[in-house]
Protein backbone atom coordinates (compact mmCIF):
# COMPACT_ATOMS: atom_id res chain seq x y z
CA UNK A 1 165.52 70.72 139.17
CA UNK A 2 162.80 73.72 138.89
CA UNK A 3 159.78 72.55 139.06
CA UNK A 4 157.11 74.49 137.44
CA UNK A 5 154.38 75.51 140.08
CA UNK A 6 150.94 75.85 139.18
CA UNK A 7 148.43 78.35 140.96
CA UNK A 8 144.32 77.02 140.97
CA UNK A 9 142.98 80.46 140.48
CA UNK A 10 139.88 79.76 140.61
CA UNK A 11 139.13 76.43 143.27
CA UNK A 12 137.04 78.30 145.58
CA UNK A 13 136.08 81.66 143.92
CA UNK A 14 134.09 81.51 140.41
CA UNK A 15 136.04 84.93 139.47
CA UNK A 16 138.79 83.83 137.71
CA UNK A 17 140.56 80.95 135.45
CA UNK A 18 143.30 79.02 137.18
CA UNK A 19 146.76 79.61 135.81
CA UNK A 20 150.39 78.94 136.57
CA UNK A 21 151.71 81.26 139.00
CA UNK A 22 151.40 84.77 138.23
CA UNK A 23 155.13 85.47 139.87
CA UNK A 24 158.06 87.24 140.36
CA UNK A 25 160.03 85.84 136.57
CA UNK A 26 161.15 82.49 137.61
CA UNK A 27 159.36 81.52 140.23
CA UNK A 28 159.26 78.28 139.47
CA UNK A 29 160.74 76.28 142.89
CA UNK A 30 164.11 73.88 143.28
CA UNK A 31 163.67 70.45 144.20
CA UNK A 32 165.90 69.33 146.00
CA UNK A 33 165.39 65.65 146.29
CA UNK A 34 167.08 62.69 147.81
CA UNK A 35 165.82 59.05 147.93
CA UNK A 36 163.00 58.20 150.46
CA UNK A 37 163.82 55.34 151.05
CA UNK A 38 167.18 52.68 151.34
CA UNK A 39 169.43 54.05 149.10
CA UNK A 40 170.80 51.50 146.82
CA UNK A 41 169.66 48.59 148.32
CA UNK A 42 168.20 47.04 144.69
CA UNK A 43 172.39 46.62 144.11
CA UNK A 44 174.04 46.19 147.21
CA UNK A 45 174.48 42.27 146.02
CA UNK A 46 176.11 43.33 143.09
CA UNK A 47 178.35 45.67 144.40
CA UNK A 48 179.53 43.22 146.63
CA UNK A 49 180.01 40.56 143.82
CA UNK A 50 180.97 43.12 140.70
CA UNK A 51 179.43 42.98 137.50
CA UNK A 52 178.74 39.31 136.05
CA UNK A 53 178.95 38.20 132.74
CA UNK A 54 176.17 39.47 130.81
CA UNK A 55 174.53 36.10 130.09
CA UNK A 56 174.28 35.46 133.62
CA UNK A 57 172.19 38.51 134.18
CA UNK A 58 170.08 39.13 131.03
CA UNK A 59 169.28 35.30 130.15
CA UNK A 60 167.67 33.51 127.63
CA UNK A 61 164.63 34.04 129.15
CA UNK A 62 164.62 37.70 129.11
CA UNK A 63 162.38 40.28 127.70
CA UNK A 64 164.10 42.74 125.99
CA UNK A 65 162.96 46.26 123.90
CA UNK A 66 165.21 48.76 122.70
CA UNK A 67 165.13 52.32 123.44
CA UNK A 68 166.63 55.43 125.10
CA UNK A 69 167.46 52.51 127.50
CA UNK A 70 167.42 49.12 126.80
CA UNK A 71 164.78 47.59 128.84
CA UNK A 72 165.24 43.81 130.01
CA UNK A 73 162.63 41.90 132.08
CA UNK A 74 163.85 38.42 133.76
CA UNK A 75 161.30 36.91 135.84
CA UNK A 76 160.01 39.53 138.02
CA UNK A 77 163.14 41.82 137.93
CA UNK A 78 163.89 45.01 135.40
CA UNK A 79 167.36 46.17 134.09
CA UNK A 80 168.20 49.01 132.87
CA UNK A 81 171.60 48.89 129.85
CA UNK A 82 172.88 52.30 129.85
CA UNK A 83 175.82 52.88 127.33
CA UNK A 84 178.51 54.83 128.26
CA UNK A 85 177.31 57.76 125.97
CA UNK A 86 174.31 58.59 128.52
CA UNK A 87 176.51 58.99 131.59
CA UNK A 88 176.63 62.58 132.69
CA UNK A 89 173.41 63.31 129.80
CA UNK A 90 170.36 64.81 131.63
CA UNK A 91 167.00 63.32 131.49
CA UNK A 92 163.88 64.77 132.29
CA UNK A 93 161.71 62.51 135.08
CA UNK A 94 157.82 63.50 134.64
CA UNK A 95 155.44 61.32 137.18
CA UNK A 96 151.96 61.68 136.88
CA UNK A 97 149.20 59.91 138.71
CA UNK A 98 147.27 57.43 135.89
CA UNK A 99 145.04 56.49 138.47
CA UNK A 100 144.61 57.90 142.15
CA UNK A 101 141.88 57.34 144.88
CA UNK A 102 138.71 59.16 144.57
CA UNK A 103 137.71 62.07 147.39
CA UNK A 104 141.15 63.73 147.60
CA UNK A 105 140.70 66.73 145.01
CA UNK A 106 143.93 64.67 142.84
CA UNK A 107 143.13 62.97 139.47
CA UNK A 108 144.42 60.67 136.96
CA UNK A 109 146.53 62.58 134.36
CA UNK A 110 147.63 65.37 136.69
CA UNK A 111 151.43 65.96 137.57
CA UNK A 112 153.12 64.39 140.61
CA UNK A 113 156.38 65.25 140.04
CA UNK A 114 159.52 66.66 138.03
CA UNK A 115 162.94 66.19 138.08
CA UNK A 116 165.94 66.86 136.20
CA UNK A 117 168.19 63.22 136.90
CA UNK A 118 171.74 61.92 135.46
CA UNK A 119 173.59 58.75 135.67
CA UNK A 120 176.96 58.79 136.69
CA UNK A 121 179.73 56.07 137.37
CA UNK A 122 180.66 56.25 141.10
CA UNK A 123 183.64 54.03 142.85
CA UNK A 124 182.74 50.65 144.16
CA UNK A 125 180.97 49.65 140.86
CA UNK A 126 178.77 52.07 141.50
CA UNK A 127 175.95 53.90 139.09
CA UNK A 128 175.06 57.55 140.91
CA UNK A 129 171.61 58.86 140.03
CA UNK A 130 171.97 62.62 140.33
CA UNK A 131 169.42 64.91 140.90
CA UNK A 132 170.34 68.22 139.18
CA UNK A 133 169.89 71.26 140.74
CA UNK A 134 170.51 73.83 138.80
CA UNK A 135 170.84 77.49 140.21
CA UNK A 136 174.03 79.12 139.67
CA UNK A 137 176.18 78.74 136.82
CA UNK A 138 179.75 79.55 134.96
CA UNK A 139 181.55 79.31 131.97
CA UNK A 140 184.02 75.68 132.82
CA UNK A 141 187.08 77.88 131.41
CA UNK A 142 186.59 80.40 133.52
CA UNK A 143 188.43 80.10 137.43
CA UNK A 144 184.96 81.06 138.87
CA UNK A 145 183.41 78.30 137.70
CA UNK A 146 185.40 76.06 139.90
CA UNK A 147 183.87 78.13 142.92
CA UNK A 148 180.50 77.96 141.84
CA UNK A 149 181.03 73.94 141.24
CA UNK A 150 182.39 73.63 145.22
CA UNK A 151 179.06 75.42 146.04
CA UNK A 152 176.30 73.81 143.86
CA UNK A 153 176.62 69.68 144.24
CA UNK A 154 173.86 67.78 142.93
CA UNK A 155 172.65 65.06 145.75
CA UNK A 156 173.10 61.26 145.05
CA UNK A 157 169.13 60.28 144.81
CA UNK A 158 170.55 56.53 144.52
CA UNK A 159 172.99 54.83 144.04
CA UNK A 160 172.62 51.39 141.57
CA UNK A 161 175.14 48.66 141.47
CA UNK A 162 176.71 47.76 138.18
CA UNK A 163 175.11 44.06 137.34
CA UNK A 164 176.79 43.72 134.02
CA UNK A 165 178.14 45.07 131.61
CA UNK A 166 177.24 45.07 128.05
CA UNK A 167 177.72 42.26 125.44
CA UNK A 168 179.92 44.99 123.99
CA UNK A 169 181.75 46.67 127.48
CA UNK A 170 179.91 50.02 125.79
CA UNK A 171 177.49 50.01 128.85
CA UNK A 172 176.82 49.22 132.29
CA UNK A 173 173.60 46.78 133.17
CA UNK A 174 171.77 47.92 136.43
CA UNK A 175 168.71 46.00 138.65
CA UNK A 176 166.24 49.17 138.83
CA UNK A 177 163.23 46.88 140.23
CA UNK A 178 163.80 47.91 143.53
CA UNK A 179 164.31 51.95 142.75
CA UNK A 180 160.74 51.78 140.69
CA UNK A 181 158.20 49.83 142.95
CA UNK A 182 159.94 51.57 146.14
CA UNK A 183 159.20 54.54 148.13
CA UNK A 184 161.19 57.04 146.45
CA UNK A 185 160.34 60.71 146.13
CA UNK A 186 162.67 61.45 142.90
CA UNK A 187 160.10 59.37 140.75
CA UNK A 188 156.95 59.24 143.35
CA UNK A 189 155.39 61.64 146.26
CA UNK A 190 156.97 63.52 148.15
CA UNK A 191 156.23 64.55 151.69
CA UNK A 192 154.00 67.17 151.42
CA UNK A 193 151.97 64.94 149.45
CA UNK A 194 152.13 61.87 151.53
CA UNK A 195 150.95 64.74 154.29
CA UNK A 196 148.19 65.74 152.21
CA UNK A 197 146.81 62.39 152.18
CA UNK A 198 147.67 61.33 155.57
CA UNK A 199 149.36 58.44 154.01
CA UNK A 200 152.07 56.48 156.25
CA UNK A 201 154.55 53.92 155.00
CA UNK A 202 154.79 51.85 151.71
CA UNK A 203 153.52 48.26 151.63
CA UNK A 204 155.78 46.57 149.18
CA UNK A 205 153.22 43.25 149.42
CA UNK A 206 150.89 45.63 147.64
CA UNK A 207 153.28 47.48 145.48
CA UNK A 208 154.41 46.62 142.33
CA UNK A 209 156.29 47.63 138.82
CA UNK A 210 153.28 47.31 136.03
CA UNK A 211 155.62 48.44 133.17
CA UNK A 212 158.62 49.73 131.06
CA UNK A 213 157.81 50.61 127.76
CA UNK A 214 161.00 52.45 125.81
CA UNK A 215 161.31 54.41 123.14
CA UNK A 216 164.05 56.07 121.56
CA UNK A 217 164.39 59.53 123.14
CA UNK A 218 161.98 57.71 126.69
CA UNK A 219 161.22 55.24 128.94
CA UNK A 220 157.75 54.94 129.94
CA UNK A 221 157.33 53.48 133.47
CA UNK A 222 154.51 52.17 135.32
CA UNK A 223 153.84 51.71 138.89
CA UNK A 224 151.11 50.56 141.28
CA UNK A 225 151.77 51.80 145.06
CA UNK A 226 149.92 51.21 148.15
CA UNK A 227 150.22 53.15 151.11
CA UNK A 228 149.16 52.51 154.76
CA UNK A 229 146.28 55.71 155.16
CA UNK A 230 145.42 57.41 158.48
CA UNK A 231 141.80 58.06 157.86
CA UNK A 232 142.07 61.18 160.69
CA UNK A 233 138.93 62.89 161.48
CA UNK A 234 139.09 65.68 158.78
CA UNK A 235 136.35 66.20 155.94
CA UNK A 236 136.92 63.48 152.92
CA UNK A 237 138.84 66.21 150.21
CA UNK A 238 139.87 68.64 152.60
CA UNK A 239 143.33 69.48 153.99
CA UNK A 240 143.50 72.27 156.69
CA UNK A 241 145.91 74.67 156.24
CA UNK A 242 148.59 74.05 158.98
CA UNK A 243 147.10 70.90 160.26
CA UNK A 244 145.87 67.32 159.28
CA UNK A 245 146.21 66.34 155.39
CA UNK A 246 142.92 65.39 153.51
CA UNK A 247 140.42 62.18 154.95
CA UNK A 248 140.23 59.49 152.00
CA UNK A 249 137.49 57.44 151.46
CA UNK A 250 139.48 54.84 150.49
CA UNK A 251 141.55 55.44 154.21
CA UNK A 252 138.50 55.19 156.28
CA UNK A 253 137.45 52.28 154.61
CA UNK A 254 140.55 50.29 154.11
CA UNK A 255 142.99 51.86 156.01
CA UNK A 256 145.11 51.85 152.59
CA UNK A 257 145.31 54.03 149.62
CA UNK A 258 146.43 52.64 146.44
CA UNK A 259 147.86 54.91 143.83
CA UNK A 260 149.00 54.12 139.72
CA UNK A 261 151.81 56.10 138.55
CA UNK A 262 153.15 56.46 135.20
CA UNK A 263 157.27 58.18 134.85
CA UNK A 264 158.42 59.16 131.74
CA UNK A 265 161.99 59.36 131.60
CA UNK A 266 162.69 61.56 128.63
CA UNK A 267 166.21 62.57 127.06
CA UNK A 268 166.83 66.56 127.08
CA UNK A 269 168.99 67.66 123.88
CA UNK A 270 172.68 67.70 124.12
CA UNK A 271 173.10 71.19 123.41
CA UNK A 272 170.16 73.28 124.90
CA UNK A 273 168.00 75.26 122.72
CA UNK A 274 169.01 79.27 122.85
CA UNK A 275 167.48 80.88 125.44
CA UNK A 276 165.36 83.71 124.76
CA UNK A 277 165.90 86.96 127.58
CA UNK A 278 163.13 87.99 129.88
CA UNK A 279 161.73 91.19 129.13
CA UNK A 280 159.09 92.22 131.30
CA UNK A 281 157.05 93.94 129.00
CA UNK A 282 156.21 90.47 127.36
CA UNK A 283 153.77 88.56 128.86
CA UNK A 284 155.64 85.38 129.29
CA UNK A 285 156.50 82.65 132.14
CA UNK A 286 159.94 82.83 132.88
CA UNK A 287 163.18 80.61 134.46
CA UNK A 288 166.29 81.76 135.80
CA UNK A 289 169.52 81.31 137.11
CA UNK A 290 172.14 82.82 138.94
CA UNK A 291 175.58 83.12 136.22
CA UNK A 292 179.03 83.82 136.81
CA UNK A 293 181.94 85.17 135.18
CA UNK A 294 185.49 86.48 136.05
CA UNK A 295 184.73 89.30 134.52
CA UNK A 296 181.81 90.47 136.58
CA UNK A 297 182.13 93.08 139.31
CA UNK A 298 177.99 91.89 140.63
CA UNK A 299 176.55 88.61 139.65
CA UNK A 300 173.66 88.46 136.54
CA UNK A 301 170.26 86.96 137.27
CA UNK A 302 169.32 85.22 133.77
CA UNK A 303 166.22 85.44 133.49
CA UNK A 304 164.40 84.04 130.36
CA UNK A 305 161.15 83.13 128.58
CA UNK A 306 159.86 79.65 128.61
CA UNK A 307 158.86 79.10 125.28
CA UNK A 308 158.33 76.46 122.98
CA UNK A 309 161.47 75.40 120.32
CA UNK A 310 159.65 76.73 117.04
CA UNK A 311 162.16 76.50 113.92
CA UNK A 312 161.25 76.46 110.15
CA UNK A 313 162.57 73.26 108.11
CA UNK A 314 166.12 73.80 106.75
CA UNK A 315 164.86 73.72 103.35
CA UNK A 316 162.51 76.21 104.38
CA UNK A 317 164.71 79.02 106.23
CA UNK A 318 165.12 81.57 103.31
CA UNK A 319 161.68 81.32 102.78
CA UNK A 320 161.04 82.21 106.25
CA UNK A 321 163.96 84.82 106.51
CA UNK A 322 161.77 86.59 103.26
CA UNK A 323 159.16 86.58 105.26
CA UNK A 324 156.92 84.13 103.85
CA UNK A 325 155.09 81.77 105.67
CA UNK A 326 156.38 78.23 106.43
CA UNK A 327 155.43 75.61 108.14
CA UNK A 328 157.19 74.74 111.46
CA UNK A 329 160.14 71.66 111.86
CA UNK A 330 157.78 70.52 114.41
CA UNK A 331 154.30 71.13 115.02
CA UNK A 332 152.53 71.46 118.26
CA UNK A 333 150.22 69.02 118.61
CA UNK A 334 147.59 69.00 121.70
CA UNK A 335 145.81 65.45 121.93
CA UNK A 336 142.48 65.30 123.50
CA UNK A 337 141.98 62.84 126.07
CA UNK A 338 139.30 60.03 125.12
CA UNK A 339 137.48 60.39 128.27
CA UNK A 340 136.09 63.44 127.20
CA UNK A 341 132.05 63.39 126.20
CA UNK A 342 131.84 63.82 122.23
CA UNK A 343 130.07 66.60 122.06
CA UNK A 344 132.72 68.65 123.49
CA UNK A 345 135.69 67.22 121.38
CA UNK A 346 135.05 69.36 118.77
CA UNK A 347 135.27 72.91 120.98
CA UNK A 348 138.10 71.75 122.72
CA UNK A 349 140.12 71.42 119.60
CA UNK A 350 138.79 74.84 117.77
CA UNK A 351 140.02 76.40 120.91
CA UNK A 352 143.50 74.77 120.23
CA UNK A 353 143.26 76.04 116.72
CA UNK A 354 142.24 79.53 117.04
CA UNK A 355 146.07 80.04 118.04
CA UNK A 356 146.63 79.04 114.39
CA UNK A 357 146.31 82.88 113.28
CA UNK A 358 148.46 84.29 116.32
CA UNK A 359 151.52 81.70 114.88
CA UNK A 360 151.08 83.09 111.49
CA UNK A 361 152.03 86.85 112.43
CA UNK A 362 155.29 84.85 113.52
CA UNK A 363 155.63 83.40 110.42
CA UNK A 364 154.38 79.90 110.68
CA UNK A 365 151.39 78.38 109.82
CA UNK A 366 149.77 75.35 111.05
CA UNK A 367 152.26 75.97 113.98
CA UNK A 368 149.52 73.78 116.49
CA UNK A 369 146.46 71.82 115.87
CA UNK A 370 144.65 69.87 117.90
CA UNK A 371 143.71 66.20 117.42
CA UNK A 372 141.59 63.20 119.04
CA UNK A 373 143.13 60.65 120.33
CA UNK A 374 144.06 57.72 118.08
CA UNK A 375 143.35 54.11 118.93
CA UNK A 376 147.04 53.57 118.93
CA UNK A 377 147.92 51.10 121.45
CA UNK A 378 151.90 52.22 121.54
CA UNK A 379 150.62 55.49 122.59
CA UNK A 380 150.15 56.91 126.51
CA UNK A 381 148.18 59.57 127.66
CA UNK A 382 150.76 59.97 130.39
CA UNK A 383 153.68 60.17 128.25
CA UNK A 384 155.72 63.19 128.25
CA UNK A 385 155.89 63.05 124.52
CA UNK A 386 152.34 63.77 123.96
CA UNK A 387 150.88 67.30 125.15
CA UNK A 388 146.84 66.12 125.80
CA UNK A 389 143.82 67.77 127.12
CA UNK A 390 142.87 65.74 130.37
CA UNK A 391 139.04 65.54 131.52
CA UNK A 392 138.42 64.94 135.10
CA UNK A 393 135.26 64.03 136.15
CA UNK A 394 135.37 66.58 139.18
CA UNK A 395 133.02 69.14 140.21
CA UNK A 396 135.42 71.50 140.60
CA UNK A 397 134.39 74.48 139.11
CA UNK A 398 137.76 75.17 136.88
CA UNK A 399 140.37 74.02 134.45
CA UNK A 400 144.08 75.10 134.14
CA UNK A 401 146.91 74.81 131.80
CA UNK A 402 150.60 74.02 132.92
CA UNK A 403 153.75 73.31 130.99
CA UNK A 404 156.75 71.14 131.42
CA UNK A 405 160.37 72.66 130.36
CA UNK A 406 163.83 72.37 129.80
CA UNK A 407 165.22 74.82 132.96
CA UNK A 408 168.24 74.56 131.03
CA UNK A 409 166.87 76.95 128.45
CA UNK A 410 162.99 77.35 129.34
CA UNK A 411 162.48 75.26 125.83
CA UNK A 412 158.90 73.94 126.48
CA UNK A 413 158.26 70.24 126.21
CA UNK A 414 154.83 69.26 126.28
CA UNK A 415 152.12 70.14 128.61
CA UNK A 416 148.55 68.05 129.94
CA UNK A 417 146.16 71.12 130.56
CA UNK A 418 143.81 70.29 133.47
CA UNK A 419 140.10 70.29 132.58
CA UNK A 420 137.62 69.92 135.33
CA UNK A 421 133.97 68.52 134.14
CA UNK A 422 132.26 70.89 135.93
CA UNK A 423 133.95 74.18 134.51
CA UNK A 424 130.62 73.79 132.87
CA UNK A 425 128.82 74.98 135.62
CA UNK A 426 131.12 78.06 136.12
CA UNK A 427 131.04 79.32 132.28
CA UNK A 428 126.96 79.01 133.06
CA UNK A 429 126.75 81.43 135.52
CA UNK A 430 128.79 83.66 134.34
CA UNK A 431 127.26 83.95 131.07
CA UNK A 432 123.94 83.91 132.18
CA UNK A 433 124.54 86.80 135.01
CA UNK A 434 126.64 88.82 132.36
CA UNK A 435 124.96 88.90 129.31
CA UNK A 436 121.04 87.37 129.58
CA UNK A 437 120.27 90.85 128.96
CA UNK A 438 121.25 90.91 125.69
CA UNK A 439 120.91 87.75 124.72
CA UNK A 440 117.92 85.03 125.01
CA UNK A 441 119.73 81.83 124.57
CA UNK A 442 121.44 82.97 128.13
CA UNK A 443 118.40 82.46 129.80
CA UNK A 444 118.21 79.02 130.54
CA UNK A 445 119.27 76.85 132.93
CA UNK A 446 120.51 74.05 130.50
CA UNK A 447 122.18 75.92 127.79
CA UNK A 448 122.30 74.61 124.04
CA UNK A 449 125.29 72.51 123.19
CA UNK A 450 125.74 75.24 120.31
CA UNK A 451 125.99 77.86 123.01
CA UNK A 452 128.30 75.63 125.73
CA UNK A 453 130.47 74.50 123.12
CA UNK A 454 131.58 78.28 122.44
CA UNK A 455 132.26 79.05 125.86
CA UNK A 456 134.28 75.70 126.18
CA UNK A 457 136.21 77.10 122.96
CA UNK A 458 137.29 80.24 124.90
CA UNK A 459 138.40 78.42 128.16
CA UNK A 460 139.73 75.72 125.74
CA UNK A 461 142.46 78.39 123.90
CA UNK A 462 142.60 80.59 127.12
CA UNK A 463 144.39 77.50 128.60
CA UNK A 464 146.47 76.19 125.70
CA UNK A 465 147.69 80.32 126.01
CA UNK A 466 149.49 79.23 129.33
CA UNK A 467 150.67 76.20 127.75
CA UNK A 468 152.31 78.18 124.97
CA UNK A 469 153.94 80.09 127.60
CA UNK A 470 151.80 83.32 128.06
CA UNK A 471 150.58 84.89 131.54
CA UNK A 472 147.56 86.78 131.72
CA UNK A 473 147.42 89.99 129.86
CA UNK A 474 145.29 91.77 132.54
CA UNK A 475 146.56 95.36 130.56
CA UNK A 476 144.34 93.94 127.34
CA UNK A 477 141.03 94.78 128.24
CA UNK A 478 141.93 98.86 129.09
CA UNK A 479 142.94 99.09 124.96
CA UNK A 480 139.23 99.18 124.30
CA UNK A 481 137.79 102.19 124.65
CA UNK A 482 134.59 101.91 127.24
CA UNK A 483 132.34 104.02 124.84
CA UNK A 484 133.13 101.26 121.68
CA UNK A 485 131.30 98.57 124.19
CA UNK A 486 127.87 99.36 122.92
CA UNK A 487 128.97 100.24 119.57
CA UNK A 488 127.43 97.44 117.17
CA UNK A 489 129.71 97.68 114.35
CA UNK A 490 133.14 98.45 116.51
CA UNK A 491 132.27 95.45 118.53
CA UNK A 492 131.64 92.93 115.82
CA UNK A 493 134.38 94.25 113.59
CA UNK A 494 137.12 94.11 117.07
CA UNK A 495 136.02 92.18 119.68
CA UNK A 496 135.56 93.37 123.08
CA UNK A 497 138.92 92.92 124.12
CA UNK A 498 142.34 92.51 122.21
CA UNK A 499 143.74 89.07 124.13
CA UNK A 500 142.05 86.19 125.19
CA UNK A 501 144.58 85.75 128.55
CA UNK A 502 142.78 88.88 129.92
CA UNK A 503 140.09 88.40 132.21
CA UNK A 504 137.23 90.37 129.87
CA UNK A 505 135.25 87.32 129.48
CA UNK A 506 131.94 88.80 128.36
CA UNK A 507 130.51 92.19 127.08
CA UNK A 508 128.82 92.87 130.00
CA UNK A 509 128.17 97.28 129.04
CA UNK A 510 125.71 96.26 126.36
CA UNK A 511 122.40 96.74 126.53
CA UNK A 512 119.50 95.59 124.82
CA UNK A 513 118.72 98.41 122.86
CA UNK A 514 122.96 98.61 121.42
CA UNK A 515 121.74 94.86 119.62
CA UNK A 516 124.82 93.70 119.70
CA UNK A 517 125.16 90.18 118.37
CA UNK A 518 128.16 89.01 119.93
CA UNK A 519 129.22 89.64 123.38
């Protein structure tokens, strides 16, 4: 599937705020990925045998929980029941790292991996995993669309063999152990990862299936992985460019690197939201793909906003269409990660809130809010369900905000915004370079938590911007007029600049003598 690439603009230099990539519209890459390991081997006993009756498979001792899949644990093996109503349905794979070795820039919470994935029946007693690739597509009653199908197959990732079926024939049983705690890059690293970290191959003594939690639109699964680690003889953190991957502690040490990952397997709606056209005088990310039609004499590049699905309640939709303001069917909700230090909780969510106001010129209000985390043990910071604030305790000097989509329809799904502890450091300097002149409580080297917590609110809803789609809005900052800068009352009355995904940061033309409060 596309994968939506993220840009660090701001790793090395301290003059700008990381963001997804500024591209051409959507630039987001195509993954095409097959399994990295022994396809199919988890089944090859029960293709040979066919499915067994279902009591021989799931016994009395099993585990079971209901879900998008029904999950069944026996012993030390996992099944998967898939009814028949899920073959051919596309789910959306997210794998995040929930724990990673230290020295290698990565960090729990951050995104390994995405994939677009559908089960299929295949001969032999066979269950296909496909991994969709979607580029070009047609109209299936048009004759063009059979061309574009002989030139667009989705690889087999894996292939599963049918256990059992269900106590009701609706369903096929499958043995997924094997597919989870194995080396395989559709739900775990790929190669330019594994490169990164000079890892080598997986050691399945040291590898193992944690969990499957499901739900019912996901399947939550964790996995503990350990690799075999060239330590190499580069600097711990640092991968050259065009040569050896990254030396890890843990490598040199060890000569292993163990790694936690958390999927979440998430159900995509049957019938894709609308998509909403590109136009590129709107500063949003986009998707695309490539459509045909018989009817075409040159082919059409869709291109269209990624956006999130923002509907008023049915009872609600003349009310809306009046123009009055309703609340949404859904509410974005931004969760902020527990591991954050107290004091900044509060910022974090006021910056997720100031985009309150921005959702009521579209007619909604309380369209997002942001919340702390509750002590809810059903709940997972890595599941796809749940957008979240993550806090690394890096010294990078940034933070960034990516999202994760539909590419069917560039309908945005949730999104865990990167937040680096020492972005701290970073807001510091600038402030204090940029605006001590005008203002004493910039003059220190430890500033208030009044004054930090007000620069973590900007970064805090300059992020959640991306997250809600938006690219930076670098044409912002030449709407103000250069003269209004020192102007007192024009500057408290209008800001300094008209978007917060510009780059204007601080008020850096006033001067002492303009006594300009805020800046």
């Amino acid at each position: 599937m596309r994968k939506q690439l993220l840009v660090f603009a701001c790793l090395v230099s301290s003059l700008s705020w990381a963001q997804q990539r500024d591209s051409i519209p959507g630039g987001a890459a195509t993954r095409m990925s097959v399994n990295g390991g022994m396809p199919g081997m988890g089944g090859a006993a029960a293709m040979r045998q066919g499915p067994r009756p279902f009591k021989e498979v799931i016994t009395d001792k099993a585990v079971s929980k209901k879900g998008l899949f029904t999950v069944h644990k026996v012993d030390d093996k996992y099944y998967f029941e898939i009814p028949d109503s899920l073959m051919g349905r596309e789910v959306l794979a997210v794998t995040r790292f929930t724990r990673i070795a230290g020295g290698g820039g990565k960090y729990g919470g951050e995104e390994v991996n995405t994939q677009s994935l559908k089960f299929e029946k295949g001969p032999s007693n066979n269950i296909f995993l496909r991994v969709v690739t979607l580029i070009s597509t047609a109209d299936s009653t048009t004759a063009i669309s059979r061309a574009v199908r002989n030139s667009n197959l989705d690889p087999i990732g894996y292939a599963f063999g049918v256990a059992a079926l269900s106590k009701d024939s609706s369903g096929v049983v499958i043995e997924v152990t094997d597919f989870f705690k194995g080396d395989n890059q559709i739900v775990g690293l790929d190669p330019n990862d594994k490169r990164q970290f000079n890892l080598t191959g997986l050691l399945p003594d040291r590898s193992y299936i944690q969990s499957i939690n499901t739900f019912p639109i996901n399947t939550e699964i964790k996995t503990v992985k350990t690799y075999g680690a060239s330590s190499g003889a580069g600097i711990p953190g640092l991968s050259i460019p065009g040569g050896g991957g990254a030396s890890l502690p843990a490598a040199s040490r060890a000569g292993v690197v163990t790694i936690e990952l958390n999927t979440s397997m998430i159900l995509l709606p049957k019938v894709p939201m609308n998509r909403r056209l590109f136009d590129s005088r709107v500063g949003f990310f986009a998707d695309r793909f490539v459509v045909y039609s018989d009817d075409q004499q040159a082919v059409e590049n869709q291109t269209f906003a990624v956006r999130w699905r923002l509907e008023p309640k049915p009872e609600d939709r003349e009310k809306y269409m009046r123009g009055e303001l309703v609340e949404p069917a859904k509410q974005i909700v931004y969760y902020i990660d527990p591991a954050t230090p107290k004091q900044w909780v509060k910022p974090l969510i006021d910056g997720i809130n100031d985009w309150q106001k921005a959702f009521e010129k579209a007619g909604f209000k309380n369209a997002i809010v942001g919340k702390e985390w509750p002590n809810d043990p059903n709940m997972s910071l890595e599941d796809a369900r749940f957008s979240v604030i993550r806090y690394f305790a890096s010294d990078i000097e940034n933070a960034y905000g990516p999202q994760v989509h539909d590419p069917r329809s560039g309908e945005i799904l949730e999104s865990h915004i990167g937040w680096y502890h020492n972005v701290m450091k970073l807001v510091h300097d600038w402030y204090m370079v940029q605006t001590a002149a005008v203002d004493p409580k910039a003059r220190k080297m430890k500033f208030d938590d009044e004054l930090m917590g007000q620069l973590i609110r900007f970064v805090s809803s300059h992020e959640v911007g991306h997250t809600l789609g938006l690219r930076h809005n670098m044409g912002s900052s030449s709407k103000t007029p250069v003269e209004n800068l020192r102007n007192k009352a024009w500057v408290e009355a209008n800001g300094h600049t008209a978007s917060i995904m510009d780059y204007a940061r601080f008020n850096y033309v006033a001067q002492p003598e303009d006594n300009i409060t805020e800046v």
